[in-house]
Structure formats: structure tokens, C-alpha cells
Protein backbone atom coordinates (compact mmCIF):
# COMPACT_ATOMS: atom_id res chain seq x y z
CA UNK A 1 3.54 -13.99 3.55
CA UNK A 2 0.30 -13.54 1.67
CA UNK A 3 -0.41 -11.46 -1.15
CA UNK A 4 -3.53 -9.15 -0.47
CA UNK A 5 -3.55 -7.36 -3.04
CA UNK A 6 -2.75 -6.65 -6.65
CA UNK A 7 -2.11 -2.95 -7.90
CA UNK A 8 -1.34 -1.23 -11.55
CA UNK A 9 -0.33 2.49 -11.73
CA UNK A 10 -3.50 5.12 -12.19
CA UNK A 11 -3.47 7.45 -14.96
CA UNK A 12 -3.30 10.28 -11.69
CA UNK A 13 -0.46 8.76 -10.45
CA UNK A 14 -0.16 6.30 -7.77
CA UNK A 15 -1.57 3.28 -7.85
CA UNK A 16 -4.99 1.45 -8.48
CA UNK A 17 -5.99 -2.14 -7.58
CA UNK A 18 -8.24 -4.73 -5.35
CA UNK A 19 -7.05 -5.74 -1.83
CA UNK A 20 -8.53 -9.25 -0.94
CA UNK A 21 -8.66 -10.72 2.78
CA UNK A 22 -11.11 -12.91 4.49
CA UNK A 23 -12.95 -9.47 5.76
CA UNK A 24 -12.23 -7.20 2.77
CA UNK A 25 -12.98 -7.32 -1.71
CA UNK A 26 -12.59 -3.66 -2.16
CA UNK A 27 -10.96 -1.78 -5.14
CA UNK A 28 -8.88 1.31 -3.80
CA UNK A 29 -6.39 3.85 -4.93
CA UNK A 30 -3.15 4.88 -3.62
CA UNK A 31 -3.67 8.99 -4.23
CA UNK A 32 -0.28 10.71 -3.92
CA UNK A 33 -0.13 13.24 -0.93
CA UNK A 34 0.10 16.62 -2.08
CA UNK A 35 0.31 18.54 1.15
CA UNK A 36 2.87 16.74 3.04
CA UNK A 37 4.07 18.80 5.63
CA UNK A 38 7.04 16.86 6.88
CA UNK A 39 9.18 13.81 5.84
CA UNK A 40 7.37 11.64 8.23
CA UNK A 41 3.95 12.57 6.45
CA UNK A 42 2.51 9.62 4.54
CA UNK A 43 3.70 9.61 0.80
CA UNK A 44 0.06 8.34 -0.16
CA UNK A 45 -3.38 8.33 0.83
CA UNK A 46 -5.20 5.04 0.97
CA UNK A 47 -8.60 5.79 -0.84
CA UNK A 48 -11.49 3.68 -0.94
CA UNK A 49 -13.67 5.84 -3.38
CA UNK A 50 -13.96 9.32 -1.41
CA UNK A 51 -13.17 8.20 1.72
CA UNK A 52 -9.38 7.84 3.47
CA UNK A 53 -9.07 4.18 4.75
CA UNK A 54 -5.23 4.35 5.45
CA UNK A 55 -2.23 5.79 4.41
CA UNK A 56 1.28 4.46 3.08
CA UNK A 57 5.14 5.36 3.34
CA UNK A 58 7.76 4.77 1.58
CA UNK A 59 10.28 2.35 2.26
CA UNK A 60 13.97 0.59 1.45
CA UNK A 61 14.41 -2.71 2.29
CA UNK A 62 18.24 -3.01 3.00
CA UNK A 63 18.91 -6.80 2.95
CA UNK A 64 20.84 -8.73 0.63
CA UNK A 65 18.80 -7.08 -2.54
CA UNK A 66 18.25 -3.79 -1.03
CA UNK A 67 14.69 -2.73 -2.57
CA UNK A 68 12.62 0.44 -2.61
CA UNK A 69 8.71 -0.24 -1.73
CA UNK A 70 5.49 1.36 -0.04
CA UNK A 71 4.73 0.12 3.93
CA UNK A 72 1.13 0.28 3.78
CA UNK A 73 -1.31 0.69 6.79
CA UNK A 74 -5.23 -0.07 6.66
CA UNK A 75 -7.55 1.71 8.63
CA UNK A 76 -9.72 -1.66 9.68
CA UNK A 77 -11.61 -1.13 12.74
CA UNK A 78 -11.92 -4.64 13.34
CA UNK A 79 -8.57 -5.69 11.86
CA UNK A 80 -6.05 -3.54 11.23
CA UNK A 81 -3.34 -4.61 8.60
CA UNK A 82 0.40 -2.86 8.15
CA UNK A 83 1.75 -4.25 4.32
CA UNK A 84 4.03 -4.20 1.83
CA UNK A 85 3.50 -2.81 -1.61
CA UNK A 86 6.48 -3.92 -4.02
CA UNK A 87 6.77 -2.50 -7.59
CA UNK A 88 7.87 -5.66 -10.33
CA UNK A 89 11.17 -4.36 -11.92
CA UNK A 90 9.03 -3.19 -15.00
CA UNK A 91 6.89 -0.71 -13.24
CA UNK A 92 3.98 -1.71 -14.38
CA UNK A 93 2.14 -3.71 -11.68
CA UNK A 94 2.70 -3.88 -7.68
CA UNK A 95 1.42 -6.59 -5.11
CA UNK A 96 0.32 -5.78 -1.50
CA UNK A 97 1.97 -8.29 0.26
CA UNK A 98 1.07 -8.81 4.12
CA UNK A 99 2.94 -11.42 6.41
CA UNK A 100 1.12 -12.05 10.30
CA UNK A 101 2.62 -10.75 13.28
CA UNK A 102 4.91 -12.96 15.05
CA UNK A 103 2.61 -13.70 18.71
């Protein structure tokens, strides 16, 4: 697993940080989804500036240390990446954590 990213929480709510891979340095914003129509409906809106690059859901890990979290999917054309976004216990910073697909 690789962490991709590296998030605080926005003054807006959600979250604010920089994602970092091989094909992306961009700082984005994980906007809260306001008009959620269903449970399924993304909690958050992946925003790169103006523009929606993906969207994220939340989550429970139920393993040994069952865990609450954001699965996060990015809108790459040429690469797209489904992550993790886990809170540290104090709230105040997240990681985007991505691990590759088993081929």
C-alpha cells in the first residue's frame, strides 16, 4: 500500500490536501455532497478547483479493528485509481492510501 495523498479538514467541511502519483501533483478538496438523493449517492465530491474529478463514499472496515473511512475513486482518464482515505484518531489529518490491484 502506498500513501497518495495527505489531507487536513477545510474550514467548509470535508477535507483539503495534495494527492501525489507518478501522473498526478494536484491539490484537491473533498466538498461534502449536499444533494444526495439516495444512500448509495457519493458522501463527497472530489474537487480539483471547479471541476469534479471523482467522488468518495463512506466506508467501515470490519476486521480485527473495525474502522470508519472514505473509499475514494479518481476520475483519471488514463489511470483510474479507487483509495482509501483514513482519519488519524485525532481528527485532524487523513492519508489517501491506495494499494494495486491484485492481476
Amino acid at each position: 500500500m502506498a500513501v497518495i495523498g495527505t489531507f487536513k479538514p477545510s474550514r467548509q467541511g470535508g477535507w483539503e490536501g495534495t494527492i501525489r502519483t507518478l501522473a498526478i501533483e494536484r491539490k484537491v478538496r473533498l466538498v461534502p455532497n449536499d444533494d444526495r438523493v439516495s444512500e448509495t449517492a457519493p458522501a463527497f465530491r472530489l474537487m480539483m478547483g471547479w471541476q469534479r474529478i471523482g467522488d468518495a463514499w463512506e466506508a467501515r472496515f470490519e476486521g480485527r479493528n473495525p474502522r470508519d473511512y472514505l473509499r475514494v475513486r479518481i476520475d483519471d482518464p488514463w489511470c483510474p485509481i479507487v483509495a482509501a482515505l483514513f482519519e488519524n484518531a485525532e481528527g485532524n489529518s487523513a492519508q489517501l492510501v491506495w494499494s494495486r490491484p491484485l492481476s
